[in-house]
PDB file of N, CA and C in Angstrom:
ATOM      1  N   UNK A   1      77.327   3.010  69.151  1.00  0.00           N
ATOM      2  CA  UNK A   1      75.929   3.030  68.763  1.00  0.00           C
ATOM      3  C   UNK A   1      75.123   2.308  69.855  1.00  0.00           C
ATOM      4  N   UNK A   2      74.253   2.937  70.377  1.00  0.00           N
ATOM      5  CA  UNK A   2      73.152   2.335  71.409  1.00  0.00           C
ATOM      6  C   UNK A   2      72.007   1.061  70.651  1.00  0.00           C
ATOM      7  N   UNK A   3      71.895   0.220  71.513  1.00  0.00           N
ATOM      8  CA  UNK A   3      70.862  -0.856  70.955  1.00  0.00           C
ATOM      9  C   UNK A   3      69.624  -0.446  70.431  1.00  0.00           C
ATOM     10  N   UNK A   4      69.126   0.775  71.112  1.00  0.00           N
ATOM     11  CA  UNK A   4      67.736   1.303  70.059  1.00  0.00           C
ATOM     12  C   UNK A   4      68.573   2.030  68.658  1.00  0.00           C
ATOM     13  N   UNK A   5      69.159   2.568  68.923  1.00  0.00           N
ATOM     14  CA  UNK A   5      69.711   2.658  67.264  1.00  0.00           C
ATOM     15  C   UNK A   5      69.799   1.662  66.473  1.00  0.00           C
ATOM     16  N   UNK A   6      70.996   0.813  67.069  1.00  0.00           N
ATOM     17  CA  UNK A   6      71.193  -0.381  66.457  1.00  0.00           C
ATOM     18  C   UNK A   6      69.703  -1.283  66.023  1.00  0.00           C
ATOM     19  N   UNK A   7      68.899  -1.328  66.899  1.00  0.00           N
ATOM     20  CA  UNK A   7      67.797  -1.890  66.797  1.00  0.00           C
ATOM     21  C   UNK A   7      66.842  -1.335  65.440  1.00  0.00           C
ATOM     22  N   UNK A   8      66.777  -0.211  65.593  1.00  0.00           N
ATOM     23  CA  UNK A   8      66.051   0.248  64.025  1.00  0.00           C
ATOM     24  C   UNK A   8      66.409   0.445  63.292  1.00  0.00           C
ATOM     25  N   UNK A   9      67.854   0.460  63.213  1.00  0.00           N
ATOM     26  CA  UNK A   9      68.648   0.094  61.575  1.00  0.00           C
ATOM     27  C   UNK A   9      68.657  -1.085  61.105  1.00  0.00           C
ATOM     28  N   UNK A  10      68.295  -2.331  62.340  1.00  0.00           N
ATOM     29  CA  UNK A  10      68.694  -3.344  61.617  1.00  0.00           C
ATOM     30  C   UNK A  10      66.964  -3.965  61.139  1.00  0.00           C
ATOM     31  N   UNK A  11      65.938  -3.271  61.652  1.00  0.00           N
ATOM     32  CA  UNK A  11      64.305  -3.530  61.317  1.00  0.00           C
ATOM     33  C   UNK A  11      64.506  -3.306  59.981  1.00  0.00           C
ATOM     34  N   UNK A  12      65.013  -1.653  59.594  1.00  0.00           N
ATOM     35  CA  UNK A  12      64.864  -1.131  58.295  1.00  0.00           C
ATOM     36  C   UNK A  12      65.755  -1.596  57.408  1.00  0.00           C
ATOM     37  N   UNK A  13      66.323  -2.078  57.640  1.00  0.00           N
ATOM     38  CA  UNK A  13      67.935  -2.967  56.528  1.00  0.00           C
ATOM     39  C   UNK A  13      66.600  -4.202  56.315  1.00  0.00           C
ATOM     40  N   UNK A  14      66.268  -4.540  57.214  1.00  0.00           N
ATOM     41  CA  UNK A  14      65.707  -6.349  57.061  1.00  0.00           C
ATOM     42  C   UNK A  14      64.149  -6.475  56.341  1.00  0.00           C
ATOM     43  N   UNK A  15      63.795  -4.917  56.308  1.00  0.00           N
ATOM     44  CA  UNK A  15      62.067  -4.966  55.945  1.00  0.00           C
ATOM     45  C   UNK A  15      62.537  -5.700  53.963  1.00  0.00           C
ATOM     46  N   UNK A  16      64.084  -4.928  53.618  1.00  0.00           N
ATOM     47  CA  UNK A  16      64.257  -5.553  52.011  1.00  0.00           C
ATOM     48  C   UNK A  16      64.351  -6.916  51.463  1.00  0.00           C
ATOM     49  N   UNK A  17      64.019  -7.777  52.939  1.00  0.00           N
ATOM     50  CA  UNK A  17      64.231  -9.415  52.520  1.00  0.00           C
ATOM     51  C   UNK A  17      62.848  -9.679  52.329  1.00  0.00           C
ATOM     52  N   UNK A  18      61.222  -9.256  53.394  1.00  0.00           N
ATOM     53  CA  UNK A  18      60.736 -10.156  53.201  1.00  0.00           C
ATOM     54  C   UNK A  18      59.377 -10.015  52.145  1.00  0.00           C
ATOM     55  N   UNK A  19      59.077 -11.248  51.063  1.00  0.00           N
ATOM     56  CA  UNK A  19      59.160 -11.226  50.184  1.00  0.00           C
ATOM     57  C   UNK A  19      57.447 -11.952  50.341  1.00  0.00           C
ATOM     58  N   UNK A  20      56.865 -12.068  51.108  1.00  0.00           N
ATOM     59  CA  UNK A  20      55.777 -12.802  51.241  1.00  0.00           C
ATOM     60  C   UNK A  20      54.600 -11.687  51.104  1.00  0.00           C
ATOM     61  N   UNK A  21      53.844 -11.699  50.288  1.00  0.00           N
ATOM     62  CA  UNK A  21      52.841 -10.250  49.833  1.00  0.00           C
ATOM     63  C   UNK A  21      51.669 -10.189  51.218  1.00  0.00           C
ATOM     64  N   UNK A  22      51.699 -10.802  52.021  1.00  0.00           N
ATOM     65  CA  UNK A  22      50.787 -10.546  53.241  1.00  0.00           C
ATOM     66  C   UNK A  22      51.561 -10.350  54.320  1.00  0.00           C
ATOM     67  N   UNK A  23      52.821 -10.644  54.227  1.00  0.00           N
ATOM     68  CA  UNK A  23      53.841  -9.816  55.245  1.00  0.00           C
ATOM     69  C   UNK A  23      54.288  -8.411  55.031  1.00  0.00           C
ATOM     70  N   UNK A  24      54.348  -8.439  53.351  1.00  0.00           N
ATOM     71  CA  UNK A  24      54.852  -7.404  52.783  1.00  0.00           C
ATOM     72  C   UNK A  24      53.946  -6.060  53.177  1.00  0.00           C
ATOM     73  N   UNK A  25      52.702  -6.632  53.104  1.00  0.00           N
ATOM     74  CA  UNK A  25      51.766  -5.325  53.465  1.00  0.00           C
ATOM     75  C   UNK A  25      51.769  -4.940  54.468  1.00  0.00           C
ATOM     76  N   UNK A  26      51.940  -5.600  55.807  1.00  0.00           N
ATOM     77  CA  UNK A  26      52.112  -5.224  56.859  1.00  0.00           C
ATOM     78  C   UNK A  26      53.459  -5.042  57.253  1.00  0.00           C
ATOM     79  N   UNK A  27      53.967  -5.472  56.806  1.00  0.00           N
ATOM     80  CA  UNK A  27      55.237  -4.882  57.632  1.00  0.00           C
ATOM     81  C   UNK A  27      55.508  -3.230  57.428  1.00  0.00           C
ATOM     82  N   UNK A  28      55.330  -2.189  56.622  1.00  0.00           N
ATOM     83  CA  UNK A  28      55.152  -0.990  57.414  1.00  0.00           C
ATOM     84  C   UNK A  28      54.911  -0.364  58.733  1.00  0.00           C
ATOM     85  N   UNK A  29      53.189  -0.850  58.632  1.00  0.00           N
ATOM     86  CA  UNK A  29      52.938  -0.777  60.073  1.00  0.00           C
ATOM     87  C   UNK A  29      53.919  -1.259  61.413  1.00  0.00           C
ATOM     88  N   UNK A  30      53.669  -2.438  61.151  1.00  0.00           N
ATOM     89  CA  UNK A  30      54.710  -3.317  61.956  1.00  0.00           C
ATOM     90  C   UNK A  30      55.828  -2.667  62.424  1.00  0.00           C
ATOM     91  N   UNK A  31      56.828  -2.256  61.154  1.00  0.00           N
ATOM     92  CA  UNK A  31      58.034  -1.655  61.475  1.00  0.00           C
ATOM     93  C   UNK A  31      57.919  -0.238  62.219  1.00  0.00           C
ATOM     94  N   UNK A  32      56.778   0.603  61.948  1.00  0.00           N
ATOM     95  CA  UNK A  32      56.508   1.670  63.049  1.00  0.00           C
ATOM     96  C   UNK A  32      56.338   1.602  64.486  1.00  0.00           C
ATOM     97  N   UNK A  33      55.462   0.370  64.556  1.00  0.00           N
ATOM     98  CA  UNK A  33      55.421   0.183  65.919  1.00  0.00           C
ATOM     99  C   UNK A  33      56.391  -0.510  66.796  1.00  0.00           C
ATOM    100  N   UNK A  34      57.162  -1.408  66.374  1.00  0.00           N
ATOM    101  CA  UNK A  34      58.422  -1.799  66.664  1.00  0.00           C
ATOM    102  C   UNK A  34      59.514  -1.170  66.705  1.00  0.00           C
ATOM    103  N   UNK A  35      59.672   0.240  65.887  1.00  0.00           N
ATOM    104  CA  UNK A  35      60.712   1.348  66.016  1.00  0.00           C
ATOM    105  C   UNK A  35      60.077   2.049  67.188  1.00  0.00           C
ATOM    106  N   UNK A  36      59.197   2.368  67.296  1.00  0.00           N
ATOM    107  CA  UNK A  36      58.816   2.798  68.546  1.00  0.00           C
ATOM    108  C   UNK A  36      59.184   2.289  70.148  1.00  0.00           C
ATOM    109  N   UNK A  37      58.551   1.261  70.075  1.00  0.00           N
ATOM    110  CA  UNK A  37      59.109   0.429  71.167  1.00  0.00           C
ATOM    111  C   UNK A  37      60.062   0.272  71.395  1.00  0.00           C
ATOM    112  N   UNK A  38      61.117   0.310  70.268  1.00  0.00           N
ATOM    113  CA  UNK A  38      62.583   0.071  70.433  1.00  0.00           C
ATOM    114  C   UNK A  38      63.086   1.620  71.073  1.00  0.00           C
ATOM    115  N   UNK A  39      62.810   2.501  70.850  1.00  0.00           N
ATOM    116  CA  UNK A  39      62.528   3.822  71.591  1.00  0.00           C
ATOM    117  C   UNK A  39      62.320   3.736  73.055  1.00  0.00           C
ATOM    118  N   UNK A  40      61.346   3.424  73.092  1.00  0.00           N
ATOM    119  CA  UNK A  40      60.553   3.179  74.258  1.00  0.00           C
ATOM    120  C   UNK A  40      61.607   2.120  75.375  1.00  0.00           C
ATOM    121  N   UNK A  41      62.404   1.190  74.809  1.00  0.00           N
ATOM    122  CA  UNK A  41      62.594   0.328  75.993  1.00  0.00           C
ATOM    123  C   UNK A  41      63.845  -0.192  75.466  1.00  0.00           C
ATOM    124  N   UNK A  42      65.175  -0.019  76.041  1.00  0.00           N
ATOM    125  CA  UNK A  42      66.180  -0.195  76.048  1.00  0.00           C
ATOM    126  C   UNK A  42      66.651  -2.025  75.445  1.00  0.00           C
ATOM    127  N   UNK A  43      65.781  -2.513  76.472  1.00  0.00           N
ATOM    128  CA  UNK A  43      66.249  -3.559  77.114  1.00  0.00           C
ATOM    129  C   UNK A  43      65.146  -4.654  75.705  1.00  0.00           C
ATOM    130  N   UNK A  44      63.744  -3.844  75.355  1.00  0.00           N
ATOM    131  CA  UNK A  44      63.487  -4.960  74.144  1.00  0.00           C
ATOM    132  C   UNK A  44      64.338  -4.297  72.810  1.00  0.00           C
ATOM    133  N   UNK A  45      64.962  -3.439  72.857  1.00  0.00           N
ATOM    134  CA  UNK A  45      65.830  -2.781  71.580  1.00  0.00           C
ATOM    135  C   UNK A  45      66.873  -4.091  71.314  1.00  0.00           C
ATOM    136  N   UNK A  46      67.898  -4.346  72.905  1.00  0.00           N
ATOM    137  CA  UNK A  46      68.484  -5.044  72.902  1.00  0.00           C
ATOM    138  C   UNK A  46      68.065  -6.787  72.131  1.00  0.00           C
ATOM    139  N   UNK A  47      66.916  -7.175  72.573  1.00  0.00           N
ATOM    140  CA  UNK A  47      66.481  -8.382  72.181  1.00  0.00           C
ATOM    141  C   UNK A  47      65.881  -8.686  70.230  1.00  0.00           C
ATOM    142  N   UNK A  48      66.064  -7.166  70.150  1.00  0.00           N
ATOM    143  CA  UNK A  48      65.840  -7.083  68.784  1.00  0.00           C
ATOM    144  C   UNK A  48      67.279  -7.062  68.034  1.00  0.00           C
ATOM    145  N   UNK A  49      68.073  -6.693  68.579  1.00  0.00           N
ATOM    146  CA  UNK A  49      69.304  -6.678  67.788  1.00  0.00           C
ATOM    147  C   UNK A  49      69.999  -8.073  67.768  1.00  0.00           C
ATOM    148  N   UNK A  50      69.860  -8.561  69.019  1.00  0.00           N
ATOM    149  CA  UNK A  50      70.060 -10.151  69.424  1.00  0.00           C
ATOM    150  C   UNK A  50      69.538 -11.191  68.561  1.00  0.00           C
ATOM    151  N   UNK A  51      67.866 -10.647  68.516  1.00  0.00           N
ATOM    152  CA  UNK A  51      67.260 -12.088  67.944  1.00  0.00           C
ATOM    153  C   UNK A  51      66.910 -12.247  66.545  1.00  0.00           C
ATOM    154  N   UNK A  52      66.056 -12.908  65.833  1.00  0.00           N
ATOM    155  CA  UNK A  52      65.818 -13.050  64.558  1.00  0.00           C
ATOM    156  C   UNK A  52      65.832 -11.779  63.411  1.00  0.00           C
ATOM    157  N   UNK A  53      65.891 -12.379  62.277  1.00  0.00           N
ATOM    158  CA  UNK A  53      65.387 -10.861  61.341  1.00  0.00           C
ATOM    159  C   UNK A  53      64.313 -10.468  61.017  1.00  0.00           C
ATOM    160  N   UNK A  54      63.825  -9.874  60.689  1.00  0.00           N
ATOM    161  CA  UNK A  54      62.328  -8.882  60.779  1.00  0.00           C
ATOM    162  C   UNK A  54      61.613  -9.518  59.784  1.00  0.00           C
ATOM    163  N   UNK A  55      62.365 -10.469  58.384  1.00  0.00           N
ATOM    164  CA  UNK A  55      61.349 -11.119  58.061  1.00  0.00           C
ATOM    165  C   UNK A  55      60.887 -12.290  58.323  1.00  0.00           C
ATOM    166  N   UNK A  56      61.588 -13.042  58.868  1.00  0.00           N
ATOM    167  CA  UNK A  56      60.891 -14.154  59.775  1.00  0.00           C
ATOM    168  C   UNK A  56      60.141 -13.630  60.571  1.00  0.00           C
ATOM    169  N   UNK A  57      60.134 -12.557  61.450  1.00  0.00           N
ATOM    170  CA  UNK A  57      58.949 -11.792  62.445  1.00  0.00           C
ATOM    171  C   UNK A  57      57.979 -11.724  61.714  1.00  0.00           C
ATOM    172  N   UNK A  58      57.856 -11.258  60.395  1.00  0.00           N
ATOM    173  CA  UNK A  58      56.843 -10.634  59.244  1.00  0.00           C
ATOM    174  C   UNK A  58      56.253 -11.788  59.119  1.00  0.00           C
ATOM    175  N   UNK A  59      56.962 -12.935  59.144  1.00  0.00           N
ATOM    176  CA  UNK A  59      56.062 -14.277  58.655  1.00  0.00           C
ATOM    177  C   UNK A  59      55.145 -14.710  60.020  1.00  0.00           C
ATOM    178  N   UNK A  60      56.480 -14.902  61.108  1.00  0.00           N
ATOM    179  CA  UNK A  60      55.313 -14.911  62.446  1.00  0.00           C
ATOM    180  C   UNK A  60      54.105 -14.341  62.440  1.00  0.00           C
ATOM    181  N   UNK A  61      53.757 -13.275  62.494  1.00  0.00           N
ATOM    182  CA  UNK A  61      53.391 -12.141  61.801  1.00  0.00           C
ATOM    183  C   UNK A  61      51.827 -12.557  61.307  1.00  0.00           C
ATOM    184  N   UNK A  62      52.349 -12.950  59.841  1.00  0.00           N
ATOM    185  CA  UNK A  62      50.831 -13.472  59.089  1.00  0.00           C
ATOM    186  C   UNK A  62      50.851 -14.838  58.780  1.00  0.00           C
ATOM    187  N   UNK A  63      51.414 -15.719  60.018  1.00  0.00           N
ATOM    188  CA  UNK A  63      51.401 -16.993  59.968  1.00  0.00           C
ATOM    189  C   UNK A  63      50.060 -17.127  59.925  1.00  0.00           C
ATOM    190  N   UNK A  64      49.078 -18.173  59.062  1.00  0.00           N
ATOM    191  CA  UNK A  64      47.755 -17.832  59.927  1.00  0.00           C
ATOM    192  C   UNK A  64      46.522 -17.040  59.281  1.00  0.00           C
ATOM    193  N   UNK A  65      47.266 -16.346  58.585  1.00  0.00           N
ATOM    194  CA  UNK A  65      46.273 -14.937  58.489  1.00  0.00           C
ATOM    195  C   UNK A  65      45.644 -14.979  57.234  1.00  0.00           C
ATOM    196  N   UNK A  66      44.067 -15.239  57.321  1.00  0.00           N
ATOM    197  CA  UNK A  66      43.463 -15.652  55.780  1.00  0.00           C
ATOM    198  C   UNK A  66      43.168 -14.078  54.714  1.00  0.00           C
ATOM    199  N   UNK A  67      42.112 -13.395  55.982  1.00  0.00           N
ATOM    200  CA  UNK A  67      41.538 -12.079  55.341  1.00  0.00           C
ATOM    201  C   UNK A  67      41.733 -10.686  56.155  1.00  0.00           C
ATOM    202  N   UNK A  68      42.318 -11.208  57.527  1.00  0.00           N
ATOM    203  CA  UNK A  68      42.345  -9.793  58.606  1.00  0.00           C
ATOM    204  C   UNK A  68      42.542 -10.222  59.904  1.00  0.00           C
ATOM    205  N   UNK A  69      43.967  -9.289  60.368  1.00  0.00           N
ATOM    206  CA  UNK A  69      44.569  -9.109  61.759  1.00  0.00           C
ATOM    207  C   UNK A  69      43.975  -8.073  61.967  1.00  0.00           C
ATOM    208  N   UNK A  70      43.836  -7.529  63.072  1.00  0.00           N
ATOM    209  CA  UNK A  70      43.999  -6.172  63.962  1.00  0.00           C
ATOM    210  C   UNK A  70      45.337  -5.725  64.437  1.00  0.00           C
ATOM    211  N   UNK A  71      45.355  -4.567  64.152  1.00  0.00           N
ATOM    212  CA  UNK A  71      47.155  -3.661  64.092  1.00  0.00           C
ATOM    213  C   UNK A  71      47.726  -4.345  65.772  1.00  0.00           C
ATOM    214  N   UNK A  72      47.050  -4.591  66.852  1.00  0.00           N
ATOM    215  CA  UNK A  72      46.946  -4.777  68.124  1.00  0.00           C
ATOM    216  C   UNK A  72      47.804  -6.212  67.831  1.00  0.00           C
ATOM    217  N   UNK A  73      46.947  -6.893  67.477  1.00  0.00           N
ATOM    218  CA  UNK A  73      47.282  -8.384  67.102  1.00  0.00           C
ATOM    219  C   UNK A  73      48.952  -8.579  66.345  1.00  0.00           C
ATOM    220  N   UNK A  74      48.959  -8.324  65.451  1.00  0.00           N
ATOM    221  CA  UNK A  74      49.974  -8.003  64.469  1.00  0.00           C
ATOM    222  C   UNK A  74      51.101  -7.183  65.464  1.00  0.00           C
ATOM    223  N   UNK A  75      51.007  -6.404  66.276  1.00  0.00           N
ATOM    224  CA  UNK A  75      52.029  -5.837  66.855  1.00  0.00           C
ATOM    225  C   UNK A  75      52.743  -6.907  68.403  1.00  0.00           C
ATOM    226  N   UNK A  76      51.030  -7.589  68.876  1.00  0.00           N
ATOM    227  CA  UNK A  76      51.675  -8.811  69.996  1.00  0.00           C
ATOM    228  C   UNK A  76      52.310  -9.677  68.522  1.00  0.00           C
ATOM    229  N   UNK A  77      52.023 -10.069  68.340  1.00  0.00           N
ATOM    230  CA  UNK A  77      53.059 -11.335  67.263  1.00  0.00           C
ATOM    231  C   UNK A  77      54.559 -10.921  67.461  1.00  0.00           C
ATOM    232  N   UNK A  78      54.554  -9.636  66.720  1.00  0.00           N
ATOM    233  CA  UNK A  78      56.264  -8.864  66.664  1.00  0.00           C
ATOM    234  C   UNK A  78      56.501  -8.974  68.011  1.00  0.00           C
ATOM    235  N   UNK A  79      56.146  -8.353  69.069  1.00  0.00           N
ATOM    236  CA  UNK A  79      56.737  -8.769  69.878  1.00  0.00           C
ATOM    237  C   UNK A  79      57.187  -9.673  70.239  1.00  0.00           C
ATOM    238  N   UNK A  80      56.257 -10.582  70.400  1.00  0.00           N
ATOM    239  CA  UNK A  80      56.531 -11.892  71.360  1.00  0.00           C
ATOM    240  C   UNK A  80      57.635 -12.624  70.350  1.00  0.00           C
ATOM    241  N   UNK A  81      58.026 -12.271  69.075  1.00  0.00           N
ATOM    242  CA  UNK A  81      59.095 -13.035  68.420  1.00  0.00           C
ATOM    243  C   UNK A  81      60.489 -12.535  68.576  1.00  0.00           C
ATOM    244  N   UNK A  82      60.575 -10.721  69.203  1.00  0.00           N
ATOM    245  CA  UNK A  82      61.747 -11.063  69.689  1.00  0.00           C
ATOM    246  C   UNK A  82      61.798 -11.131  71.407  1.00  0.00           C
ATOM    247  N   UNK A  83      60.557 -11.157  72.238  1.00  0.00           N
ATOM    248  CA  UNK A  83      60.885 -11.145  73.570  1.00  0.00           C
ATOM    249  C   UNK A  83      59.490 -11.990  73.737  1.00  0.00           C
ATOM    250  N   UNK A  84      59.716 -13.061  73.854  1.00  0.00           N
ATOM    251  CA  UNK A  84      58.506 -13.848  74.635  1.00  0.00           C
ATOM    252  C   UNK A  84      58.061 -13.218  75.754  1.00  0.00           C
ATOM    253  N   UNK A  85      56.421 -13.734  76.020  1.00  0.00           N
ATOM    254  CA  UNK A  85      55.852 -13.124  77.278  1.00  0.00           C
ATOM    255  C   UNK A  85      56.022 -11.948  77.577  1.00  0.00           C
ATOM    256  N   UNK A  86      56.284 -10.747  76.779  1.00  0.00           N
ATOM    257  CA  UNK A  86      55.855  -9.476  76.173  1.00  0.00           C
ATOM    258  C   UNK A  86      54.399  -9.287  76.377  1.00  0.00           C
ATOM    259  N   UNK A  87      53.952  -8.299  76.784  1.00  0.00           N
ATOM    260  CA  UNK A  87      52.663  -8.015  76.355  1.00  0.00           C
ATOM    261  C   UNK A  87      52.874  -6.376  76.082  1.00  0.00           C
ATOM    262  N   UNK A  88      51.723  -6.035  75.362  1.00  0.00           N
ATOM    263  CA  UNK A  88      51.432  -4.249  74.782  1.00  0.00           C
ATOM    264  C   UNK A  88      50.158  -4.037  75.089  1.00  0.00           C
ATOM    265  N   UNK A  89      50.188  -3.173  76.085  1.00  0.00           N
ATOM    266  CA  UNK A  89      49.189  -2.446  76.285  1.00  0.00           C
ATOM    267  C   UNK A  89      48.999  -1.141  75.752  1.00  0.00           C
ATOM    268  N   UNK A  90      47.473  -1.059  75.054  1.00  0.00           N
ATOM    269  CA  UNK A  90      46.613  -0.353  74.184  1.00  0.00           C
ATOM    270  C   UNK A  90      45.639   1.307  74.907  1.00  0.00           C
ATOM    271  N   UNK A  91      45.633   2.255  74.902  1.00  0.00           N
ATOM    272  CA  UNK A  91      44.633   3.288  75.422  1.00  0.00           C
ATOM    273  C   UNK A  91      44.394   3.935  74.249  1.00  0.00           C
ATOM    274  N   UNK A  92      43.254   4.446  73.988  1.00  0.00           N
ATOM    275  CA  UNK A  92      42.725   5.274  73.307  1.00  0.00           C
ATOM    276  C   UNK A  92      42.057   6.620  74.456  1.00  0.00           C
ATOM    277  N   UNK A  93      41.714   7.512  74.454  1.00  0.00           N
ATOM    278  CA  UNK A  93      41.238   8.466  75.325  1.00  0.00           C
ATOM    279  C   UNK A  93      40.078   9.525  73.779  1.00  0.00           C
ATOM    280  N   UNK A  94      38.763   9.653  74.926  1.00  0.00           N
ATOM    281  CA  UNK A  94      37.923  10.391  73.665  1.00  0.00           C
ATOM    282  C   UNK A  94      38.135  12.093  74.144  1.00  0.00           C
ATOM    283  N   UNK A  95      38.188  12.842  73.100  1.00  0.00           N
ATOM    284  CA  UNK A  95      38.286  14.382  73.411  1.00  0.00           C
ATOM    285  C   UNK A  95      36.699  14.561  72.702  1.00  0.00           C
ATOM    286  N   UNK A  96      36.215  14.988  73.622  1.00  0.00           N
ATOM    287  CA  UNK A  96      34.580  15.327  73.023  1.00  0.00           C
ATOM    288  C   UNK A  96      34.547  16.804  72.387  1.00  0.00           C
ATOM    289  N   UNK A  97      35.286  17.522  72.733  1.00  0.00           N
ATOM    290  CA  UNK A  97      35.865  18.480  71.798  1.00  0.00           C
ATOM    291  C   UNK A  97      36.906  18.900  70.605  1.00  0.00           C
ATOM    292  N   UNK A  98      37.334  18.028  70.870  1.00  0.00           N
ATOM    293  CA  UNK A  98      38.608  17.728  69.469  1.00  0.00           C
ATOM    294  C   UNK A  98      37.963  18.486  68.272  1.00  0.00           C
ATOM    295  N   UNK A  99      37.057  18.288  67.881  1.00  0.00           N
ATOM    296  CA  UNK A  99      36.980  19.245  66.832  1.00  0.00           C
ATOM    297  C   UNK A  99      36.607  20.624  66.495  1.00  0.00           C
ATOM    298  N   UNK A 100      36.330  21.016  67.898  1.00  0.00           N
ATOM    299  CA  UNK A 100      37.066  22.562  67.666  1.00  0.00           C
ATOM    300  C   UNK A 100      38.099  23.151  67.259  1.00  0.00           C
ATOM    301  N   UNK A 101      38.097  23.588  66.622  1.00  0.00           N
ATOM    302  CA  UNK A 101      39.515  24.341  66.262  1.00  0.00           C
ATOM    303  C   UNK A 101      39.326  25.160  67.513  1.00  0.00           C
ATOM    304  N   UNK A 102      40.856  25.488  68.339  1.00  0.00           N
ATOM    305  CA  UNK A 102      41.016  26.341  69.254  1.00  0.00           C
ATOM    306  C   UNK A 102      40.907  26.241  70.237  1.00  0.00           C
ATOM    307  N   UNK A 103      39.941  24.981  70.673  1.00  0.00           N
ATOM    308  CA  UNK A 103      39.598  24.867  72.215  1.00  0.00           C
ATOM    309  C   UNK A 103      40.768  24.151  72.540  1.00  0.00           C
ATOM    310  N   UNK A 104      40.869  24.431  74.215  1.00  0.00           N
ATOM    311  CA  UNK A 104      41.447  23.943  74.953  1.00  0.00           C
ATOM    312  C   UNK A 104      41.314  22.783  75.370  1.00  0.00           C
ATOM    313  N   UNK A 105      42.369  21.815  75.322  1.00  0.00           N
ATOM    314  CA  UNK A 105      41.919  20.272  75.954  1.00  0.00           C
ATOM    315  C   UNK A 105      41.998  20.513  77.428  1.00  0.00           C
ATOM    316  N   UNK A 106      40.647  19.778  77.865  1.00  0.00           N
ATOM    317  CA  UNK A 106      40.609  19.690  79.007  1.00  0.00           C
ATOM    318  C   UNK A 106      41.436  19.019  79.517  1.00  0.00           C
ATOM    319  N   UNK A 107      41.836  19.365  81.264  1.00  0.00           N
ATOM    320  CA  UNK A 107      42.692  18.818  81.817  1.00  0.00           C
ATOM    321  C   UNK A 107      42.170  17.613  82.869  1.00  0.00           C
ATOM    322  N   UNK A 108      40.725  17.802  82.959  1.00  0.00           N
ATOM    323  CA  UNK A 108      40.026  17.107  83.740  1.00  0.00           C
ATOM    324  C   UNK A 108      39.353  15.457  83.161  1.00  0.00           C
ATOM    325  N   UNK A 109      38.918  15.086  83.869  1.00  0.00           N
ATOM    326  CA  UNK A 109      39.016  13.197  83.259  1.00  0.00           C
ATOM    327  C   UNK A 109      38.350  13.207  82.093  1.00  0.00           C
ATOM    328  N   UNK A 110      39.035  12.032  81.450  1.00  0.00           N
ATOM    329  CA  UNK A 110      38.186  11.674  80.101  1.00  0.00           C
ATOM    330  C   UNK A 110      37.778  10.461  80.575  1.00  0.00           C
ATOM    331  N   UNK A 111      37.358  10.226  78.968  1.00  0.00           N
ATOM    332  CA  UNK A 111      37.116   8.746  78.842  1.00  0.00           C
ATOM    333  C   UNK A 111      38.150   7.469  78.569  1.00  0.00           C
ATOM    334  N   UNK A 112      38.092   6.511  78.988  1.00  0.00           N
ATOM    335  CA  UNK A 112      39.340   6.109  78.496  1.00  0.00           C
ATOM    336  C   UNK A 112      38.951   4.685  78.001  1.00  0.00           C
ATOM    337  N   UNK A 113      39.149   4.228  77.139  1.00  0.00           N
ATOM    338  CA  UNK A 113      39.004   2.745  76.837  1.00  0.00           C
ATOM    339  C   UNK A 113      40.079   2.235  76.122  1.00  0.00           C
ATOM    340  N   UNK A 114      40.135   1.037  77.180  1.00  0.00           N
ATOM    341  CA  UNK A 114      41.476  -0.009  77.362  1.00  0.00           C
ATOM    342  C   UNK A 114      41.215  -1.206  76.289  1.00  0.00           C
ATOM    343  N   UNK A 115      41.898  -1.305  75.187  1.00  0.00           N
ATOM    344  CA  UNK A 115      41.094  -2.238  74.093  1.00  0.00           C
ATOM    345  C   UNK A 115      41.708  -3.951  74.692  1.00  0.00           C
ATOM    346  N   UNK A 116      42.268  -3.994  75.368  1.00  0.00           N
ATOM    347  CA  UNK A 116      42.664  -5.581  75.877  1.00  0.00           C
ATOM    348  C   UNK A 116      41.663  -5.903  76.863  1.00  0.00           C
ATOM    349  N   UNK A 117      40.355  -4.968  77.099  1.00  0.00           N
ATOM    350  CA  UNK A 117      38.962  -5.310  77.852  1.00  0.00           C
ATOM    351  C   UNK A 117      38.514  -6.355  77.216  1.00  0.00           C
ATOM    352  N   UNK A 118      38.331  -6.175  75.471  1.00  0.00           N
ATOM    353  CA  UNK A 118      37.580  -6.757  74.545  1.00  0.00           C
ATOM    354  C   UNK A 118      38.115  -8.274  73.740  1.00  0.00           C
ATOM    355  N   UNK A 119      39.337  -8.468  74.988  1.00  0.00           N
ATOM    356  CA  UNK A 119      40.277  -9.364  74.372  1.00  0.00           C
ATOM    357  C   UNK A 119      39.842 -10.431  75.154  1.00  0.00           C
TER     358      UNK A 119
END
């Protein structure tokens, strides 16, 4: 079994421990974007299988947190609890046509906004 496997079996085994109702809500999210990444990168898959369980992350998490994180926020936390000095970088891109049905996405520049501008 490869460490990104290993890595998101052991997120989804661990989301059944944590028991704190402001972790609890987020950790969905959480666990999507962290299965992802674990996708994405071999080497933080590895540091996830290595390091803590996902509900101590969950608590990292909403250590803190009175009325509202941003998904951005909430996803640096997870990280940095199993790989310090991690960072995630954010793009959004606008399709000024997107709601056509049918049209073609252009291939030519968009817009792009980098949300760690506003950070």
């Amino acid at each position: 079994m490869s460490d990104r496997e290993e890595a998101q079996e052991k997120i989804i085994r661990e989301m059944k421990e944590i028991t704190d109702p402001k972790a609890k809500f987020m950790a969905p999210y959480v666990r999507d974007a962290m299965l992802e990444f674990c996708r994405q990168d071999e080497e933080f898959a590895r540091a996830v299988v290595q390091g803590g369980h996902f509900a101590d992350c969950m608590a990292a998490v909403s250590k803190g947190v009175t009325s509202a994180l941003s998904d951005l926020e909430a996803y640096r936390r997870a990280v940095s609890f199993y790989f310090p000095g991690a960072e995630i970088r954010m793009s959004m891109k606008i399709d000024l046509c997107g709601s056509v049905q049918g049209a073609p996405h252009p291939d030519g520049p968009a817009l792009l906004l980098d949300l760690s501008d506003f950070f």
